[in-house]
PDB file of N, CA and C in Angstrom:
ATOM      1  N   UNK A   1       0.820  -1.189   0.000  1.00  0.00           N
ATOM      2  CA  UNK A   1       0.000   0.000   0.000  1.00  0.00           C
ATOM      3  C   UNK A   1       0.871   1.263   0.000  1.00  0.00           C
ATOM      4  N   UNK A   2       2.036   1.229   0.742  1.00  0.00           N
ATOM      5  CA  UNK A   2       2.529   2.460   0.736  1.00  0.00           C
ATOM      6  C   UNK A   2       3.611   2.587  -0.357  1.00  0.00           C
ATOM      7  N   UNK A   3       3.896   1.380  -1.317  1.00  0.00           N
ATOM      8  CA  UNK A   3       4.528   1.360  -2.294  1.00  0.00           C
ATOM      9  C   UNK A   3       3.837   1.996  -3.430  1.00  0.00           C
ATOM     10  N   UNK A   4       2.213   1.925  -3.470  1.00  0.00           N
ATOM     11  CA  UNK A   4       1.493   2.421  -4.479  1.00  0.00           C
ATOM     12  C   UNK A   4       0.993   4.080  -4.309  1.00  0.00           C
ATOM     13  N   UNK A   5       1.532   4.514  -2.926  1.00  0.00           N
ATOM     14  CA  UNK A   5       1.341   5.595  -2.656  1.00  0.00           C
ATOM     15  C   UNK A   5       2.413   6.936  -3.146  1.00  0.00           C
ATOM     16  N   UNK A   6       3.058   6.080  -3.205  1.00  0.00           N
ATOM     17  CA  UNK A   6       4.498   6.878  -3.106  1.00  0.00           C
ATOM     18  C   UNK A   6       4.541   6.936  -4.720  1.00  0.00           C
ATOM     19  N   UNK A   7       4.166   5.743  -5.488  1.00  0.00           N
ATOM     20  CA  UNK A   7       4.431   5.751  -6.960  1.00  0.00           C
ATOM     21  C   UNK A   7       3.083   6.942  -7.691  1.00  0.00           C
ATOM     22  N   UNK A   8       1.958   6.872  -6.699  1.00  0.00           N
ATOM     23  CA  UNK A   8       0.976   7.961  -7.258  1.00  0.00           C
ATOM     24  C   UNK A   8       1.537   9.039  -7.161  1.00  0.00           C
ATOM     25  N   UNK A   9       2.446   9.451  -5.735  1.00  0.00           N
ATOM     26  CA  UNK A   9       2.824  10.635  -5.674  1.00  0.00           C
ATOM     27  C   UNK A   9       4.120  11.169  -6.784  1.00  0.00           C
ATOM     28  N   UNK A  10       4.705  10.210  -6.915  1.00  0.00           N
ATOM     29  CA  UNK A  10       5.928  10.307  -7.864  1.00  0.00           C
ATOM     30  C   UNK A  10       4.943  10.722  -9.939  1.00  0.00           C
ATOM     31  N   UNK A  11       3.982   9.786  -9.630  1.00  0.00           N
ATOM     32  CA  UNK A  11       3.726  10.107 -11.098  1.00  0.00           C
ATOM     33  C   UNK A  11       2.340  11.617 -11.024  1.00  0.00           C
ATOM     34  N   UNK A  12       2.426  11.752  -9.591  1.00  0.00           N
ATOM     35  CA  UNK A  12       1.358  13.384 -10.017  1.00  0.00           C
ATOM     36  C   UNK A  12       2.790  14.199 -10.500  1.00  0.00           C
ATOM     37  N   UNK A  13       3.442  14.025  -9.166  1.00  0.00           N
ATOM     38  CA  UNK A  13       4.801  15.323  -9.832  1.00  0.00           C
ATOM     39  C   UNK A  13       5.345  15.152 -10.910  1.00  0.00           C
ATOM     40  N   UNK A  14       5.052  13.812 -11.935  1.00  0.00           N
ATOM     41  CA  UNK A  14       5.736  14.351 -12.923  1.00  0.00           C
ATOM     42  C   UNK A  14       4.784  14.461 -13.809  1.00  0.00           C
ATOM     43  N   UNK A  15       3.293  14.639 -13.689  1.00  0.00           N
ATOM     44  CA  UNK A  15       2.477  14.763 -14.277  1.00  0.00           C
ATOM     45  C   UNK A  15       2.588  16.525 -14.405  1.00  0.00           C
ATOM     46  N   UNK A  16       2.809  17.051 -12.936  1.00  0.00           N
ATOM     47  CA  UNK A  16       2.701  18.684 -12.987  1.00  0.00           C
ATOM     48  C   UNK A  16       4.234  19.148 -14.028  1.00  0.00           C
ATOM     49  N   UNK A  17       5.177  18.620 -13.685  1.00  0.00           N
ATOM     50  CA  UNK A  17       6.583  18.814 -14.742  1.00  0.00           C
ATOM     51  C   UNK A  17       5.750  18.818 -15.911  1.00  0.00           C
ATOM     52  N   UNK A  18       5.337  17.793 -16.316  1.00  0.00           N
ATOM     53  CA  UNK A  18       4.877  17.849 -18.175  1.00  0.00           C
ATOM     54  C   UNK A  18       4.036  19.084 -18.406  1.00  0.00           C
ATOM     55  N   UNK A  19       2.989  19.318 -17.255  1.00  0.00           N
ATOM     56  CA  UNK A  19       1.445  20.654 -17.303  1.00  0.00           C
ATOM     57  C   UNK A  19       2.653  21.956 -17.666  1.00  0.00           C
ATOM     58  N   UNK A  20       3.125  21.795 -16.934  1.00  0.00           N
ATOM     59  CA  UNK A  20       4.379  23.161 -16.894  1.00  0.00           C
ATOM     60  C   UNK A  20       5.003  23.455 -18.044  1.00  0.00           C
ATOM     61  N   UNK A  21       5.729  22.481 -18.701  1.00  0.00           N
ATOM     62  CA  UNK A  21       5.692  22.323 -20.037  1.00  0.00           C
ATOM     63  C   UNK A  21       4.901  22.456 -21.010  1.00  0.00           C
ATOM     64  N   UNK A  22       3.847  22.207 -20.926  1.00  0.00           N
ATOM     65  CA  UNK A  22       2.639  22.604 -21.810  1.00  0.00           C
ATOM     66  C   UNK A  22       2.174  23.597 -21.813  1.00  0.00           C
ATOM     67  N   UNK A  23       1.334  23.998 -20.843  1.00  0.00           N
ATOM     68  CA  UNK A  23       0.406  25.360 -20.290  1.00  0.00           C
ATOM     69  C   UNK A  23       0.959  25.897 -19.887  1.00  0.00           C
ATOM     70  N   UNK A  24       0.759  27.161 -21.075  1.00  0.00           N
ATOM     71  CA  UNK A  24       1.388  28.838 -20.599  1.00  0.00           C
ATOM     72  C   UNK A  24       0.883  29.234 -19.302  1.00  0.00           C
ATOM     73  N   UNK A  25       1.733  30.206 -18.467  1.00  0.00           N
ATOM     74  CA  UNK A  25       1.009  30.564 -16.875  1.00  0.00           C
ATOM     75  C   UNK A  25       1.607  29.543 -15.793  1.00  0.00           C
ATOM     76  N   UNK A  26       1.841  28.021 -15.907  1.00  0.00           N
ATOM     77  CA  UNK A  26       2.022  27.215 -15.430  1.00  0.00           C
ATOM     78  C   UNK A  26       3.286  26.653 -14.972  1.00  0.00           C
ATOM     79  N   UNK A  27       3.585  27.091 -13.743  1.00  0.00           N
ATOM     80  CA  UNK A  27       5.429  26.985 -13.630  1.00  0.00           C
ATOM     81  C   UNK A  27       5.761  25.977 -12.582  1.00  0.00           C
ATOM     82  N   UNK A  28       6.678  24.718 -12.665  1.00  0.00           N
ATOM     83  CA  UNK A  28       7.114  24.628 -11.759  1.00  0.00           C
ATOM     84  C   UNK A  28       8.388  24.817 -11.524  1.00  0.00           C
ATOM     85  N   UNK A  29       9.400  24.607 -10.853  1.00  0.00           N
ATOM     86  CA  UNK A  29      10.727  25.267 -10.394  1.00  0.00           C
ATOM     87  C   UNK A  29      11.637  23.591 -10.711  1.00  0.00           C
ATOM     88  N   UNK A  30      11.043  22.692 -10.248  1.00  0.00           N
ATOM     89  CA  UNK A  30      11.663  21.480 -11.041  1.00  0.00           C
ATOM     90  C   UNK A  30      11.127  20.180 -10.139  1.00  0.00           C
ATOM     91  N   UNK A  31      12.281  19.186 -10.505  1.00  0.00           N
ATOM     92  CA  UNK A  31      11.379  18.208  -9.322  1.00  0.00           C
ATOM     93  C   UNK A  31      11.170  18.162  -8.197  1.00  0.00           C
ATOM     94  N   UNK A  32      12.004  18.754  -7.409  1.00  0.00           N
ATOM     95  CA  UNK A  32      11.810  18.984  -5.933  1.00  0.00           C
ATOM     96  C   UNK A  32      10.583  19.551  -5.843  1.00  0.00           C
ATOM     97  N   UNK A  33      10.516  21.060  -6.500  1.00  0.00           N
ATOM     98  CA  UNK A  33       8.971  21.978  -6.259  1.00  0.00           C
ATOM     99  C   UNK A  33       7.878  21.088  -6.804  1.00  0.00           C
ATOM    100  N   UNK A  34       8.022  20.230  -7.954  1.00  0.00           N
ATOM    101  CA  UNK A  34       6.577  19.234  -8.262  1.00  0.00           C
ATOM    102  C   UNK A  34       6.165  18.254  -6.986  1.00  0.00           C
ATOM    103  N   UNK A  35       7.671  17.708  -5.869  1.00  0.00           N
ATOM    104  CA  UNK A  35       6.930  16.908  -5.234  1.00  0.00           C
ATOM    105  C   UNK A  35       6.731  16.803  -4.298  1.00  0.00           C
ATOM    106  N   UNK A  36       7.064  18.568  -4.036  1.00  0.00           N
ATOM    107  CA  UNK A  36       6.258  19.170  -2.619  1.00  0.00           C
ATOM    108  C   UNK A  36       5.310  20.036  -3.407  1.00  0.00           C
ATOM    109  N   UNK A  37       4.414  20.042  -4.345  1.00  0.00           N
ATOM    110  CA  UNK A  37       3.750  20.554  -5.020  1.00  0.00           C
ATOM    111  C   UNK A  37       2.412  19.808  -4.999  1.00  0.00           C
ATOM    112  N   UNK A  38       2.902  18.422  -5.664  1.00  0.00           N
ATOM    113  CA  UNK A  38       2.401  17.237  -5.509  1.00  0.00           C
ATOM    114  C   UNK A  38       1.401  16.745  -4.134  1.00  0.00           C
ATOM    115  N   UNK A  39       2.551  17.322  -3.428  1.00  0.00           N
ATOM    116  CA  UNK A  39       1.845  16.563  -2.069  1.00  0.00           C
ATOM    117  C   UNK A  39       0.794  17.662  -1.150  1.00  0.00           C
ATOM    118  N   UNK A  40       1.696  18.605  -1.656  1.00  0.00           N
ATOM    119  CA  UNK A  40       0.366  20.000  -1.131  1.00  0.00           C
ATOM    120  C   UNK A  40      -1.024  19.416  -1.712  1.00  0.00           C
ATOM    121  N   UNK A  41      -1.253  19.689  -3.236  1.00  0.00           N
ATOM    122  CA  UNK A  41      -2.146  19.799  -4.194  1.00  0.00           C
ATOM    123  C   UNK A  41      -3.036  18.628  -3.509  1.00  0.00           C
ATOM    124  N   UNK A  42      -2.242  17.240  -3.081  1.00  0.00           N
ATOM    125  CA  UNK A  42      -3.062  16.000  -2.660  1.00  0.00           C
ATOM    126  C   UNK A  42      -3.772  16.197  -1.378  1.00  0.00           C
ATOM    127  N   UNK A  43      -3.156  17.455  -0.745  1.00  0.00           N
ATOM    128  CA  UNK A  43      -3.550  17.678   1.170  1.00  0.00           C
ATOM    129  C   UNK A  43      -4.773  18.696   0.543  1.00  0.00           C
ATOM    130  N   UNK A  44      -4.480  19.577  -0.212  1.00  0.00           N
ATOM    131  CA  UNK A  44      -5.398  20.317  -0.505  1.00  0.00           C
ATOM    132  C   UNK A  44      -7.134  19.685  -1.009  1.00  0.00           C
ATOM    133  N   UNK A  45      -6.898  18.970  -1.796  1.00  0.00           N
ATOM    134  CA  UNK A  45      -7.568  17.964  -2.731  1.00  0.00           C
ATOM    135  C   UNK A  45      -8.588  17.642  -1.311  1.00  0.00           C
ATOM    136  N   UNK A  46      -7.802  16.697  -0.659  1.00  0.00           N
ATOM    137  CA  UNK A  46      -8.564  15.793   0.711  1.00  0.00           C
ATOM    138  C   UNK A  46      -9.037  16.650   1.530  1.00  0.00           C
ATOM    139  N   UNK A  47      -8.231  17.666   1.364  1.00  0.00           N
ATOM    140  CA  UNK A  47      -9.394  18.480   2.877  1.00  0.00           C
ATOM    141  C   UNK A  47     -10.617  19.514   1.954  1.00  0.00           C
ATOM    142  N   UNK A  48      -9.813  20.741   1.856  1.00  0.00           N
ATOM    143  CA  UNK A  48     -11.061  21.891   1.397  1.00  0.00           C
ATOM    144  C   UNK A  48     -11.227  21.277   0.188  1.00  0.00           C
ATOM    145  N   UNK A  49     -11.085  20.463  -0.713  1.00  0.00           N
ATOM    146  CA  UNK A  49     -11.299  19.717  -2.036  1.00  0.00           C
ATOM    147  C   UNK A  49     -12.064  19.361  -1.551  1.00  0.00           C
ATOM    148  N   UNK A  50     -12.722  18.332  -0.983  1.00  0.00           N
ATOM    149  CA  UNK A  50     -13.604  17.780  -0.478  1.00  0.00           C
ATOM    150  C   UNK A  50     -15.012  18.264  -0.264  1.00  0.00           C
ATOM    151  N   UNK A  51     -14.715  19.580   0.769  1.00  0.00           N
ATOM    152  CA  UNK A  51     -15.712  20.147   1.387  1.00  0.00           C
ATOM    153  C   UNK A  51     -16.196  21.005   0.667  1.00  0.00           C
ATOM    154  N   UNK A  52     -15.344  21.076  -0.466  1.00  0.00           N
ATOM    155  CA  UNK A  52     -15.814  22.228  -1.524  1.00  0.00           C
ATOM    156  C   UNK A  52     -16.668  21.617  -2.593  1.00  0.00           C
ATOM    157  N   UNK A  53     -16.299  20.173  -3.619  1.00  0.00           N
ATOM    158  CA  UNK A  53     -17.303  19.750  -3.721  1.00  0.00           C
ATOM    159  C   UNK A  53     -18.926  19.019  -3.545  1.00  0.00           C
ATOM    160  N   UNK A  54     -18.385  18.873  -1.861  1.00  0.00           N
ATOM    161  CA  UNK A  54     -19.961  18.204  -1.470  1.00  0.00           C
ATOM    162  C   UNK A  54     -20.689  19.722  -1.731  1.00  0.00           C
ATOM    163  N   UNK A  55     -20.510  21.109  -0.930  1.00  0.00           N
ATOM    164  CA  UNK A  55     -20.945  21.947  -0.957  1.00  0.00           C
ATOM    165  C   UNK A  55     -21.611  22.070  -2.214  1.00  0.00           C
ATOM    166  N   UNK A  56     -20.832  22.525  -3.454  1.00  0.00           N
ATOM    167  CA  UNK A  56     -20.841  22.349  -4.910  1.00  0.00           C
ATOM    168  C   UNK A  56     -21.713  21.404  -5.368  1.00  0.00           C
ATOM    169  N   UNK A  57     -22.300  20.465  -5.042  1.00  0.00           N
ATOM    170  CA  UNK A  57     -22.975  19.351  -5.750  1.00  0.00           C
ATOM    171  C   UNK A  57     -23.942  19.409  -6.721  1.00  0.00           C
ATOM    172  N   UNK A  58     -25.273  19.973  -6.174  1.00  0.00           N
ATOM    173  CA  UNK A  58     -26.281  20.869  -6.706  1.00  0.00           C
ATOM    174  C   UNK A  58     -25.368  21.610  -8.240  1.00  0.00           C
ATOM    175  N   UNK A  59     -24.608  22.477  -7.998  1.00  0.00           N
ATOM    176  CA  UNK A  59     -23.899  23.313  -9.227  1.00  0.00           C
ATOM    177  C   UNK A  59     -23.604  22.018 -10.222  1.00  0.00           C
ATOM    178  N   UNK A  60     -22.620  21.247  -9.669  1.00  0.00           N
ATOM    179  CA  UNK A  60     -21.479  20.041 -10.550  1.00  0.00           C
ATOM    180  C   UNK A  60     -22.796  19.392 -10.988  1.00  0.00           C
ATOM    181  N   UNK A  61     -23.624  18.896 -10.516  1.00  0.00           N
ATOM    182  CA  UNK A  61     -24.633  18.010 -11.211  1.00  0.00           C
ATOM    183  C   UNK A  61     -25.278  18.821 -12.608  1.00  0.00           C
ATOM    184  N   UNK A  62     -25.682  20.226 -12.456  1.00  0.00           N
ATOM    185  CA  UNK A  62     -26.508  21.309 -13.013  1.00  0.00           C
ATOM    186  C   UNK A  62     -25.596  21.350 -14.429  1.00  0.00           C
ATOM    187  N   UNK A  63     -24.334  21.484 -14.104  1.00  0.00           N
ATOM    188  CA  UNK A  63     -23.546  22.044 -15.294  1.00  0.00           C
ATOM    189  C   UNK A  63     -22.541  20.791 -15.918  1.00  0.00           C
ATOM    190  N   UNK A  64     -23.371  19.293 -15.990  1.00  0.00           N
ATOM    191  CA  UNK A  64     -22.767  18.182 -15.379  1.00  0.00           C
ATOM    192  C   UNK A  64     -21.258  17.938 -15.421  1.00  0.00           C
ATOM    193  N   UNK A  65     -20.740  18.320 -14.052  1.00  0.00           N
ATOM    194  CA  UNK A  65     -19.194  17.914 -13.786  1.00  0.00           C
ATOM    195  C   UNK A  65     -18.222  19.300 -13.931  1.00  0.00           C
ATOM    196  N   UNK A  66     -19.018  20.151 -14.800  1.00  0.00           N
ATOM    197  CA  UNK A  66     -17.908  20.735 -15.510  1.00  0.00           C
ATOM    198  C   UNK A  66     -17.746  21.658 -14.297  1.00  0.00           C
ATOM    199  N   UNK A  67     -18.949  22.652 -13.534  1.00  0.00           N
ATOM    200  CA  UNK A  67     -17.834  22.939 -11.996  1.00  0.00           C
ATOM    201  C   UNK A  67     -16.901  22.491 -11.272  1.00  0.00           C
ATOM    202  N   UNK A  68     -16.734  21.328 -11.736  1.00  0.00           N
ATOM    203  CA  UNK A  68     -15.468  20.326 -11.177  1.00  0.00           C
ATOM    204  C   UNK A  68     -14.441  20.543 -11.880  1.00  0.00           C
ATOM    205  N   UNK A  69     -14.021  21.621 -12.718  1.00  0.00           N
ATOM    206  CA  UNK A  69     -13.041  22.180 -13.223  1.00  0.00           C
ATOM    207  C   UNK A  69     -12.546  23.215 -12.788  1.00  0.00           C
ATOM    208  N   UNK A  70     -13.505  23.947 -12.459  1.00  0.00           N
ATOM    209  CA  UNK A  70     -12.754  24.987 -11.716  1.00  0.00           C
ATOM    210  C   UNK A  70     -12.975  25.337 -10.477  1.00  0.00           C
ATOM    211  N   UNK A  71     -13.670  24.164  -9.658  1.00  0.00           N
ATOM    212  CA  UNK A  71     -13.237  23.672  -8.205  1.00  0.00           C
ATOM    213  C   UNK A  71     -11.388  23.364  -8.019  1.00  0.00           C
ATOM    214  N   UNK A  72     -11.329  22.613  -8.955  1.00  0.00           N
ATOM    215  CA  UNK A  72      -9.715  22.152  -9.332  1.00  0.00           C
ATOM    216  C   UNK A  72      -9.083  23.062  -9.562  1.00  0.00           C
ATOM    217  N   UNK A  73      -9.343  24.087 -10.187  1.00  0.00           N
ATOM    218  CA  UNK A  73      -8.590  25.242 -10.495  1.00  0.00           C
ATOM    219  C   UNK A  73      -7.960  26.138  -9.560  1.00  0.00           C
ATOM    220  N   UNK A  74      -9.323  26.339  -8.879  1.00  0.00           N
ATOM    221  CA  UNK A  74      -8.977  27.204  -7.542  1.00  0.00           C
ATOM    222  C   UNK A  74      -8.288  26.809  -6.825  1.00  0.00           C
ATOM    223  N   UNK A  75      -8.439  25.571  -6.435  1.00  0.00           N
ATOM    224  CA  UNK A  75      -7.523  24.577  -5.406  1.00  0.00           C
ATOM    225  C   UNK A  75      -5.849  24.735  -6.513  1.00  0.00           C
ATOM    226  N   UNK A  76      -5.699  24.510  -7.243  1.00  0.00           N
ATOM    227  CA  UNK A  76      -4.567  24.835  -7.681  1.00  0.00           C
ATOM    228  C   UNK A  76      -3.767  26.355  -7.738  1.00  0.00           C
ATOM    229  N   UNK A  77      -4.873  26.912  -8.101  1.00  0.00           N
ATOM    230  CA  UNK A  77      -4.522  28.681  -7.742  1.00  0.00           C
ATOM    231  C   UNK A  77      -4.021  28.539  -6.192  1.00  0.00           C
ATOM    232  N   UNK A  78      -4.582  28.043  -5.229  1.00  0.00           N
ATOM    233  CA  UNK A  78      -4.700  27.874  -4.003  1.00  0.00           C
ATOM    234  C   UNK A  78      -3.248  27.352  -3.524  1.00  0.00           C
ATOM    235  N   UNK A  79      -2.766  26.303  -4.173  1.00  0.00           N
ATOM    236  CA  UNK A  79      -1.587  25.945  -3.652  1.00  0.00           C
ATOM    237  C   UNK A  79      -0.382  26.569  -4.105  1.00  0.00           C
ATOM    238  N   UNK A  80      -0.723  27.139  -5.542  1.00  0.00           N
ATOM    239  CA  UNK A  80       0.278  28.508  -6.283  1.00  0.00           C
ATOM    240  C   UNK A  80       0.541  29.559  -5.066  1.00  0.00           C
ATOM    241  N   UNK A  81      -0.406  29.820  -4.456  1.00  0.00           N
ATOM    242  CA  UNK A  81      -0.416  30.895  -3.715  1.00  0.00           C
ATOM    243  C   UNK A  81       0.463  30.175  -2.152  1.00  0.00           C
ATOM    244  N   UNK A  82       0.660  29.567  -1.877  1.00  0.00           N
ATOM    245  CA  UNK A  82       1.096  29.224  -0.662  1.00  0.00           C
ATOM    246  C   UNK A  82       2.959  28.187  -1.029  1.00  0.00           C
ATOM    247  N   UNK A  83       2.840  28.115  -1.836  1.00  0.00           N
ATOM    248  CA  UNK A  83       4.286  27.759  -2.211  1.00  0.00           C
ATOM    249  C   UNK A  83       5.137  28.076  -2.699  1.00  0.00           C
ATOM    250  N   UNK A  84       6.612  28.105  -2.735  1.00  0.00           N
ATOM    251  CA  UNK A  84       7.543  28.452  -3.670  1.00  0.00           C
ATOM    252  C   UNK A  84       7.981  27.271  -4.643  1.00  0.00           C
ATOM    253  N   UNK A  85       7.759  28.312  -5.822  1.00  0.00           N
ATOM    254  CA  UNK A  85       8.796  27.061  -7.586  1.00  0.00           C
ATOM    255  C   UNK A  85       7.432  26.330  -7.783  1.00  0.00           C
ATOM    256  N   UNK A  86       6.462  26.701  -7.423  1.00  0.00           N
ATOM    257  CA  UNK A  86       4.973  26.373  -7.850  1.00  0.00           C
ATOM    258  C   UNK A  86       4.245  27.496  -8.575  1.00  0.00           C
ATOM    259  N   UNK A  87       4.164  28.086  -9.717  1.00  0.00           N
ATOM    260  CA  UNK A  87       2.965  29.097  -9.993  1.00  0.00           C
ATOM    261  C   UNK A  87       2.298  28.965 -10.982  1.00  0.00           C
ATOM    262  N   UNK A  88       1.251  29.144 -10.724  1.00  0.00           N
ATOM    263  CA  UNK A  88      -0.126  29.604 -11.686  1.00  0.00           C
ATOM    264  C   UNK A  88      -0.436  30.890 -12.322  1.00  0.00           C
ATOM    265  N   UNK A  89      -0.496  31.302 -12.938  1.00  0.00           N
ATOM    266  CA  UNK A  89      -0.447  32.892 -13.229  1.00  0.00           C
ATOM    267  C   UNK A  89      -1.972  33.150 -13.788  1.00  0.00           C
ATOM    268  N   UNK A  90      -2.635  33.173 -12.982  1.00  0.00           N
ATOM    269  CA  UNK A  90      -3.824  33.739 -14.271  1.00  0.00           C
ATOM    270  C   UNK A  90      -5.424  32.329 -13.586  1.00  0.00           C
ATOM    271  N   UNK A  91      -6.489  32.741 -13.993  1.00  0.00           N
ATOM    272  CA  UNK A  91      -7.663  31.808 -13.639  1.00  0.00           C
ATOM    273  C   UNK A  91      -7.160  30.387 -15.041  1.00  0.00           C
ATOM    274  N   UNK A  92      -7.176  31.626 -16.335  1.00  0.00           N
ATOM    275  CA  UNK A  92      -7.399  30.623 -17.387  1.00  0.00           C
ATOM    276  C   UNK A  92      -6.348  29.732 -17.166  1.00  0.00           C
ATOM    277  N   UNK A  93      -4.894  29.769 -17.093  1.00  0.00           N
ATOM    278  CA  UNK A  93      -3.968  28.968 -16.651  1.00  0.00           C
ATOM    279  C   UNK A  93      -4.082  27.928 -16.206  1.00  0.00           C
ATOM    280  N   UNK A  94      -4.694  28.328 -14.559  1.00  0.00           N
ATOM    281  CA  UNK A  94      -5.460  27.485 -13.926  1.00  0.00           C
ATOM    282  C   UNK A  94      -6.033  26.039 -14.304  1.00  0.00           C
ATOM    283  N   UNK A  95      -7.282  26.832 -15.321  1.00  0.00           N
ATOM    284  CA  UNK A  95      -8.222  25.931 -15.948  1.00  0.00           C
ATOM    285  C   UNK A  95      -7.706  24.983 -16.874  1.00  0.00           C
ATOM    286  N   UNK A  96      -7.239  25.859 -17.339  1.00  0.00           N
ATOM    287  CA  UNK A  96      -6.245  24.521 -18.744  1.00  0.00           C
ATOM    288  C   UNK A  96      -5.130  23.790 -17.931  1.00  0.00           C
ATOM    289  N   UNK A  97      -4.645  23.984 -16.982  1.00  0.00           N
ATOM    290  CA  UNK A  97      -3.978  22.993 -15.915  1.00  0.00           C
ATOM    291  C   UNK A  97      -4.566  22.359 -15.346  1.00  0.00           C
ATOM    292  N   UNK A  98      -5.637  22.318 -15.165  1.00  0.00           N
ATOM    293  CA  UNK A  98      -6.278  21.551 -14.173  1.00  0.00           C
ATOM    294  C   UNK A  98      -6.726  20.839 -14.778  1.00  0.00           C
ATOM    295  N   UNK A  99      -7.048  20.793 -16.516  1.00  0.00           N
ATOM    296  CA  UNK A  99      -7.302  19.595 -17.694  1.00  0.00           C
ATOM    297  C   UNK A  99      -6.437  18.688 -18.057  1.00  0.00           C
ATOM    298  N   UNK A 100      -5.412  19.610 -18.155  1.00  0.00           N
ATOM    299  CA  UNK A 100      -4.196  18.812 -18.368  1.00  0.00           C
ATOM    300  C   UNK A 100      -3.346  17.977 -17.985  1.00  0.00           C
ATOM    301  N   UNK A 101      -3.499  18.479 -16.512  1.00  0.00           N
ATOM    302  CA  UNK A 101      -3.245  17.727 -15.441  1.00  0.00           C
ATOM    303  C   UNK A 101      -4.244  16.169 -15.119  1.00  0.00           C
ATOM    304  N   UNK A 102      -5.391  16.501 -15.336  1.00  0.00           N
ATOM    305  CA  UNK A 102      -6.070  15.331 -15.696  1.00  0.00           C
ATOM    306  C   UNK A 102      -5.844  14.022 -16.356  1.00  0.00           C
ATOM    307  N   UNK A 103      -5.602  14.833 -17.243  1.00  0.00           N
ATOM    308  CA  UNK A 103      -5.427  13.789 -18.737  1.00  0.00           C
ATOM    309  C   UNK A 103      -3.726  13.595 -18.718  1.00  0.00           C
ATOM    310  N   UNK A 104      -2.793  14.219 -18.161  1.00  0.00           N
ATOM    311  CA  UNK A 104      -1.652  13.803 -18.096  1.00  0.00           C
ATOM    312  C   UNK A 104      -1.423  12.607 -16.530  1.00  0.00           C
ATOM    313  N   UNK A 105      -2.166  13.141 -15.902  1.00  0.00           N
ATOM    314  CA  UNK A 105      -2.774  11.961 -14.809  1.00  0.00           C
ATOM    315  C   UNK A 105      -2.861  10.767 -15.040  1.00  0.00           C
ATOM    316  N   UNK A 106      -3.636  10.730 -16.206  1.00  0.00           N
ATOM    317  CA  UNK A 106      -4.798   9.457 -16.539  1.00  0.00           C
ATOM    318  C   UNK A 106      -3.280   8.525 -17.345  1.00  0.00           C
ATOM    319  N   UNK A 107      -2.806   9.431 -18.228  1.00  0.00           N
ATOM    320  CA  UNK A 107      -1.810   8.596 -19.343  1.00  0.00           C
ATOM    321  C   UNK A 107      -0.650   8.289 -18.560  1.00  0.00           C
ATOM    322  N   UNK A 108      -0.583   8.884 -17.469  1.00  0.00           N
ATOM    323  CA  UNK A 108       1.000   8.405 -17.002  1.00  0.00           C
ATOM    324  C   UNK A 108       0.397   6.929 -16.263  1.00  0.00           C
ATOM    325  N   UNK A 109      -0.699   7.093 -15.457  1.00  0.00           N
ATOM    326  CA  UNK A 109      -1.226   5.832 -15.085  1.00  0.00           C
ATOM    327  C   UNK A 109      -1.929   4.873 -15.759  1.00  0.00           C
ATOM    328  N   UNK A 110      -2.279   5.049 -16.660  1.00  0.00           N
ATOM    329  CA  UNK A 110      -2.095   4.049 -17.797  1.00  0.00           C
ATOM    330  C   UNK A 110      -0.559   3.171 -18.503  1.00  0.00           C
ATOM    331  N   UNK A 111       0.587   4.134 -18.451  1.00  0.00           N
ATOM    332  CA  UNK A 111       1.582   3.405 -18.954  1.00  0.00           C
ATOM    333  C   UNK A 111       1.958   2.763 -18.050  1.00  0.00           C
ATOM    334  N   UNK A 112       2.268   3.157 -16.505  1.00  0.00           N
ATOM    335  CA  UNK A 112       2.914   2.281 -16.247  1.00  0.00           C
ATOM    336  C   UNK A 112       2.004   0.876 -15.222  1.00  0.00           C
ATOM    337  N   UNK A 113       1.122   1.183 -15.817  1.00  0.00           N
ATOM    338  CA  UNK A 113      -0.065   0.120 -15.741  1.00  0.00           C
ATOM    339  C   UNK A 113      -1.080  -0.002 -14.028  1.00  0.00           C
ATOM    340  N   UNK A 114      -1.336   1.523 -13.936  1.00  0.00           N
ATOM    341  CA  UNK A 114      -2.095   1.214 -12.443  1.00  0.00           C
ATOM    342  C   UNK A 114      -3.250   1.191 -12.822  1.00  0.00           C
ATOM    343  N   UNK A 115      -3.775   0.173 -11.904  1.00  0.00           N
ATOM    344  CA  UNK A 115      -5.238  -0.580 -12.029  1.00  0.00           C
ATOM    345  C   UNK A 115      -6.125   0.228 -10.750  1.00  0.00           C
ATOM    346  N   UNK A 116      -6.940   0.171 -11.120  1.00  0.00           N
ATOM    347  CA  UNK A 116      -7.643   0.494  -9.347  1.00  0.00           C
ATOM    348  C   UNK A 116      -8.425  -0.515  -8.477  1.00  0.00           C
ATOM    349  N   UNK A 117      -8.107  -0.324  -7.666  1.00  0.00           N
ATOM    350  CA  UNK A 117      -8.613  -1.345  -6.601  1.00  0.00           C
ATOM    351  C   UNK A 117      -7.095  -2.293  -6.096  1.00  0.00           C
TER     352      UNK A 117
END
């Protein structure tokens, strides 16, 4: 369990390295800042992430899911703002990071083959 923890955390930070690379606005400082970046973004995620989408529900259902983009966003603006060799510059930034980050999510855990459960 804590072998698969450590490998999620290893492949968000290098999921945020690639976003950074991609999306203008989107900086990180290198691997160190992705994987204390990483691990913020995941503390962030579990706590006010949380409480922000139950709150949100009603909205995320209405506009289906897609407030769940820039719930993510903010929370990423959010951890821009409290770290160094982490920044976001901008909402739109944000938003297109917080897609990208998704989908660079999804493909890194696809290659190196994580299953769930």
């Amino acid at each position: 369990m804590l072998r698969r923890l450590i490998l999620g955390w290893l492949v968000s930070a290098a999921a945020l390295l690639i976003v950074a690379h991609v999306v203008p606005g989107f900086y990180v400082a290198g691997f160190k800042a992705a994987l204390i970046a990483a691990l913020v973004i995941g503390l962030i995620n579990a706590t006010v992430g949380v409480f922000l989408k139950v709150v949100t529900a009603p909205l995320s259902i209405l506009t289906l899911g897609g407030f769940l983009l820039v719930i993510n966003a903010l929370m990423l603006m959010f951890a821009s703002s409290v770290l160094r060799g982490f920044q976001v510059r901008g909402f739109v930034a944000a938003l297109i990071g917080a897609i990208a980050l998704a989908v660079a999510n999804m493909a890194l855990r696809w290659l190196i083959g994580g299953k769930k459960g």
